[in-house]
N, C-alpha and C. Protein backbone atom coordinates (compact mmCIF):
# COMPACT_ATOMS: atom_id res chain seq x y z
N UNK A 1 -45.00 -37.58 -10.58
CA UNK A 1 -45.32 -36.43 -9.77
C UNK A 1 -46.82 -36.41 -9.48
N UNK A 2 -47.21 -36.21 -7.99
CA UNK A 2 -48.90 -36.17 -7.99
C UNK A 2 -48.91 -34.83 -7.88
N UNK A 3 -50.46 -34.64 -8.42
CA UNK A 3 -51.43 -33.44 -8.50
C UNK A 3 -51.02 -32.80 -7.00
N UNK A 4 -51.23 -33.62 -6.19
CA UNK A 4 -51.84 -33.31 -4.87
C UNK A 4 -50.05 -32.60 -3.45
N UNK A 5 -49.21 -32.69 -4.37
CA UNK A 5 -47.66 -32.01 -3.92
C UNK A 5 -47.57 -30.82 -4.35
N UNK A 6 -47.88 -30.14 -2.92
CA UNK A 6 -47.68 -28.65 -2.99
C UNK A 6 -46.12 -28.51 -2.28
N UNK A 7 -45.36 -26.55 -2.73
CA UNK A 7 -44.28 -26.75 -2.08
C UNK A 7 -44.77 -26.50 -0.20
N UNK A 8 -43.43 -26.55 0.42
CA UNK A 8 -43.82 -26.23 1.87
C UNK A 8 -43.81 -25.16 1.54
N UNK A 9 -44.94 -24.46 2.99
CA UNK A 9 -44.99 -22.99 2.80
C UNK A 9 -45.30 -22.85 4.32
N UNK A 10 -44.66 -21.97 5.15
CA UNK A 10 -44.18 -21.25 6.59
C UNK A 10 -45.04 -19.70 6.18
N UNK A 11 -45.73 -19.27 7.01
CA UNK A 11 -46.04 -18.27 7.13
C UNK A 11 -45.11 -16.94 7.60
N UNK A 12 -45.37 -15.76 7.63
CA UNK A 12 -44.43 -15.11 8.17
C UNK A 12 -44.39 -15.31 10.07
N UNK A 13 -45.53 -15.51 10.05
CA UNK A 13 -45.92 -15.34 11.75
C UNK A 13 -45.68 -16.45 12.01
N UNK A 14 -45.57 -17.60 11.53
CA UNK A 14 -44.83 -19.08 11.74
C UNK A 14 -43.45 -18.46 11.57
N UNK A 15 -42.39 -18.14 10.58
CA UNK A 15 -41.02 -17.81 10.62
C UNK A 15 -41.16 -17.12 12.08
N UNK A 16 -41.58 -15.48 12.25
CA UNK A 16 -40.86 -15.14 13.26
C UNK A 16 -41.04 -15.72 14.65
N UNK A 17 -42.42 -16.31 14.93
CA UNK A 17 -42.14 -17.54 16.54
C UNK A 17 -41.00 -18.26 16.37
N UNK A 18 -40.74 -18.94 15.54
CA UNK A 18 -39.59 -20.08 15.12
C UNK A 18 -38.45 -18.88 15.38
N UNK A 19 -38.23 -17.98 14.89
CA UNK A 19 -36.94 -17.40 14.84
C UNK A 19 -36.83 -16.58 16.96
N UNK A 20 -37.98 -16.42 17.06
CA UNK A 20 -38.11 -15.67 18.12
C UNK A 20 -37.66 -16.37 19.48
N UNK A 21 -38.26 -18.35 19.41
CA UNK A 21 -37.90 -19.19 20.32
C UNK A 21 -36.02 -19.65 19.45
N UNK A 22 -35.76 -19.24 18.40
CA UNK A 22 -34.66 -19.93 18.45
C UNK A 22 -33.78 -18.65 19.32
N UNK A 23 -33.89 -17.59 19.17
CA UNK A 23 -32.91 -16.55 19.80
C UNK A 23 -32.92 -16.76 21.25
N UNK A 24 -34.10 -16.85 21.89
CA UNK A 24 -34.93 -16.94 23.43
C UNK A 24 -35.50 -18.34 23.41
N UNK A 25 -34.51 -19.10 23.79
CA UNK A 25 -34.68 -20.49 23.57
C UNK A 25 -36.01 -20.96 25.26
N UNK A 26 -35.69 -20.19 26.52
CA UNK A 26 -36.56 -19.78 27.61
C UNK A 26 -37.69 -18.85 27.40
N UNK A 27 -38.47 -18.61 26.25
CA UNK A 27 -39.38 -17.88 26.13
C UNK A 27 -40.55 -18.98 26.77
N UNK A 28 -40.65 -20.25 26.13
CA UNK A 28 -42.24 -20.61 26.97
C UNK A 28 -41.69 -21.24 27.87
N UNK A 29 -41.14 -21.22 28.80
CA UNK A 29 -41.07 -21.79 30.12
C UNK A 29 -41.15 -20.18 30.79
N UNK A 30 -40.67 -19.25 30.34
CA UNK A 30 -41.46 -17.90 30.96
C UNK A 30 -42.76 -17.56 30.74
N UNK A 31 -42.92 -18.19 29.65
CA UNK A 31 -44.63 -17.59 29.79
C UNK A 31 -45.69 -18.83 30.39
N UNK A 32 -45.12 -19.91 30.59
CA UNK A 32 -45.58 -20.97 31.65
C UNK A 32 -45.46 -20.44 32.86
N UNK A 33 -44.79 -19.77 33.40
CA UNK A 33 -44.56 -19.32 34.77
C UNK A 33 -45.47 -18.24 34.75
N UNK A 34 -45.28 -17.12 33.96
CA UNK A 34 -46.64 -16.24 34.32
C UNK A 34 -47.87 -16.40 34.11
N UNK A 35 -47.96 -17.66 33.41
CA UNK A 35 -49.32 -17.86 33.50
C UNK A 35 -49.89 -18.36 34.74
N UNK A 36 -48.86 -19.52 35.10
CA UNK A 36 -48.79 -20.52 36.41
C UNK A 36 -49.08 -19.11 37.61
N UNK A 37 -49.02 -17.79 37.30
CA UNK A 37 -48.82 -16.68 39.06
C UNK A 37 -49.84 -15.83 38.59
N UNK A 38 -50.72 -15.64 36.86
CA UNK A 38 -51.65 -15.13 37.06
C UNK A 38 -53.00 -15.94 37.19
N UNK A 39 -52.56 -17.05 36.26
CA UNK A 39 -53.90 -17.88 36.22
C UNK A 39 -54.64 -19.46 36.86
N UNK A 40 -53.19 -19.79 36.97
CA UNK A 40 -53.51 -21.32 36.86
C UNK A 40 -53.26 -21.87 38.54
N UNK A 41 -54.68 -21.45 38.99
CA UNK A 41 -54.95 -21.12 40.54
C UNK A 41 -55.85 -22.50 40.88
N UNK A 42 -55.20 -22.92 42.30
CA UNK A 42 -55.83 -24.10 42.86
C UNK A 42 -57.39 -23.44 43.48
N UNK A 43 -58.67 -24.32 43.50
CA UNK A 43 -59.54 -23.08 43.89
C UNK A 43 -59.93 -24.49 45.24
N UNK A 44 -59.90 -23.42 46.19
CA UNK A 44 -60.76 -24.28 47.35
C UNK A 44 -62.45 -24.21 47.51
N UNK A 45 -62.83 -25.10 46.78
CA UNK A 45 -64.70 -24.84 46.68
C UNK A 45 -65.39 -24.73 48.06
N UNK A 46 -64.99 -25.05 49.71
CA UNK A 46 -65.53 -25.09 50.20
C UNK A 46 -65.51 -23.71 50.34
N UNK A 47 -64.54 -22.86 50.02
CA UNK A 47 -64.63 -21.44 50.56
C UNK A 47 -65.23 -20.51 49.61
N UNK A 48 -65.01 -21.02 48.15
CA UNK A 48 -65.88 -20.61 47.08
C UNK A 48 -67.66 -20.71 47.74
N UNK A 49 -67.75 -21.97 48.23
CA UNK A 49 -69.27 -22.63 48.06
C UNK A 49 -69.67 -21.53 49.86
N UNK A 50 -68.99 -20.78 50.35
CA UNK A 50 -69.07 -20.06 51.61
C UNK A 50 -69.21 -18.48 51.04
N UNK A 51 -69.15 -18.34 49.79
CA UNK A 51 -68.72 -16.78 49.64
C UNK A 51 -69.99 -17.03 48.66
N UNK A 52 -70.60 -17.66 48.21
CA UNK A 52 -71.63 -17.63 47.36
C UNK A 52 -72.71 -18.35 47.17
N UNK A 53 -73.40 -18.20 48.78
CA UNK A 53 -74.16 -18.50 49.59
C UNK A 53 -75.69 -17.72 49.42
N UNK A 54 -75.59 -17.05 48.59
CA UNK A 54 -76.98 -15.86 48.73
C UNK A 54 -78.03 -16.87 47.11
N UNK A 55 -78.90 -16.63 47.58
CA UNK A 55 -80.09 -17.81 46.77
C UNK A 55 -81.32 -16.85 46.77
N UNK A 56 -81.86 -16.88 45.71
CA UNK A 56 -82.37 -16.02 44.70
C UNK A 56 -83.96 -16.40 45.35
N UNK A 57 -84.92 -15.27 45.64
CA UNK A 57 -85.72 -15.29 46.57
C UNK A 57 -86.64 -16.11 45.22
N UNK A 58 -87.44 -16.74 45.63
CA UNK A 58 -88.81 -17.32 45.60
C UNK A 58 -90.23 -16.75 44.83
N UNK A 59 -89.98 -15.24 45.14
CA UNK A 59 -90.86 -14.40 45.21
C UNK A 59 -91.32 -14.30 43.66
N UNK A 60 -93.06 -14.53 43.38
CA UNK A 60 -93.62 -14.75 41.75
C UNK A 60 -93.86 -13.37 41.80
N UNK A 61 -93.43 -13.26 40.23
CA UNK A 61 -93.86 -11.81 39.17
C UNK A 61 -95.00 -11.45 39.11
N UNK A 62 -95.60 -10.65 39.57
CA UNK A 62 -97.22 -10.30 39.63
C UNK A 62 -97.34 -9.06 38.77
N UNK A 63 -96.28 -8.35 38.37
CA UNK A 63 -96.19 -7.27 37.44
C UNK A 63 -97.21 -7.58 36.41
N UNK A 64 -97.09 -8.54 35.82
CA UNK A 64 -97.73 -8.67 34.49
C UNK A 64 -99.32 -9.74 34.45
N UNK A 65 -99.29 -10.09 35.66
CA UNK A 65 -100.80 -11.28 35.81
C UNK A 65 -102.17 -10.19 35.64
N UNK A 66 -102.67 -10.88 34.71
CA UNK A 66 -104.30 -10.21 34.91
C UNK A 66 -105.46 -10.66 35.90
C-alpha cells in the first residue's frame, strides 16, 4: 500500500453538475447556444475601426509648468 493513495473524493458541487447533466442530458448544448446569441459575436473591424475614429488632441499640460 503507498503513502501517497488517497480515497476518491467528488465534491458536493461536482455530485450535483454530474447529477444535474445526467437528468438534462441537453443542458450544455443550451447553454452553448445562449452564449453563441449573447456573446460569441463575429466583429467587423472595418466598422468598429469607423465608429472609433476620434484621436486624442495633441494639446501639452501647461497647468502645472513653471
Amino acid at each position: 500500500m503507498s503513502i501517497f493513495n488517497r480515497p476518491h473524493y467528488t465534491s458536493e458541487i461536482t455530485s450535483f453538475i454530474e447529477e444535474l447533466k445526467e437528468k438534462k442530458p441537453t443542458l450544455e448544448a443550451e447553454q452553448r447556444a445562449g452564449r453563441a446569441l449573447l456573446w460569441d459575436k463575429n466583429l467587423d473591424r472595418s466598422l468598429q475601426d469607423s465608429r472609433c475614429s476620434w484621436k486624442p488632441s495633441r494639446a501639452r499640460w501647461t497647468c502645472c509648468s513653471t
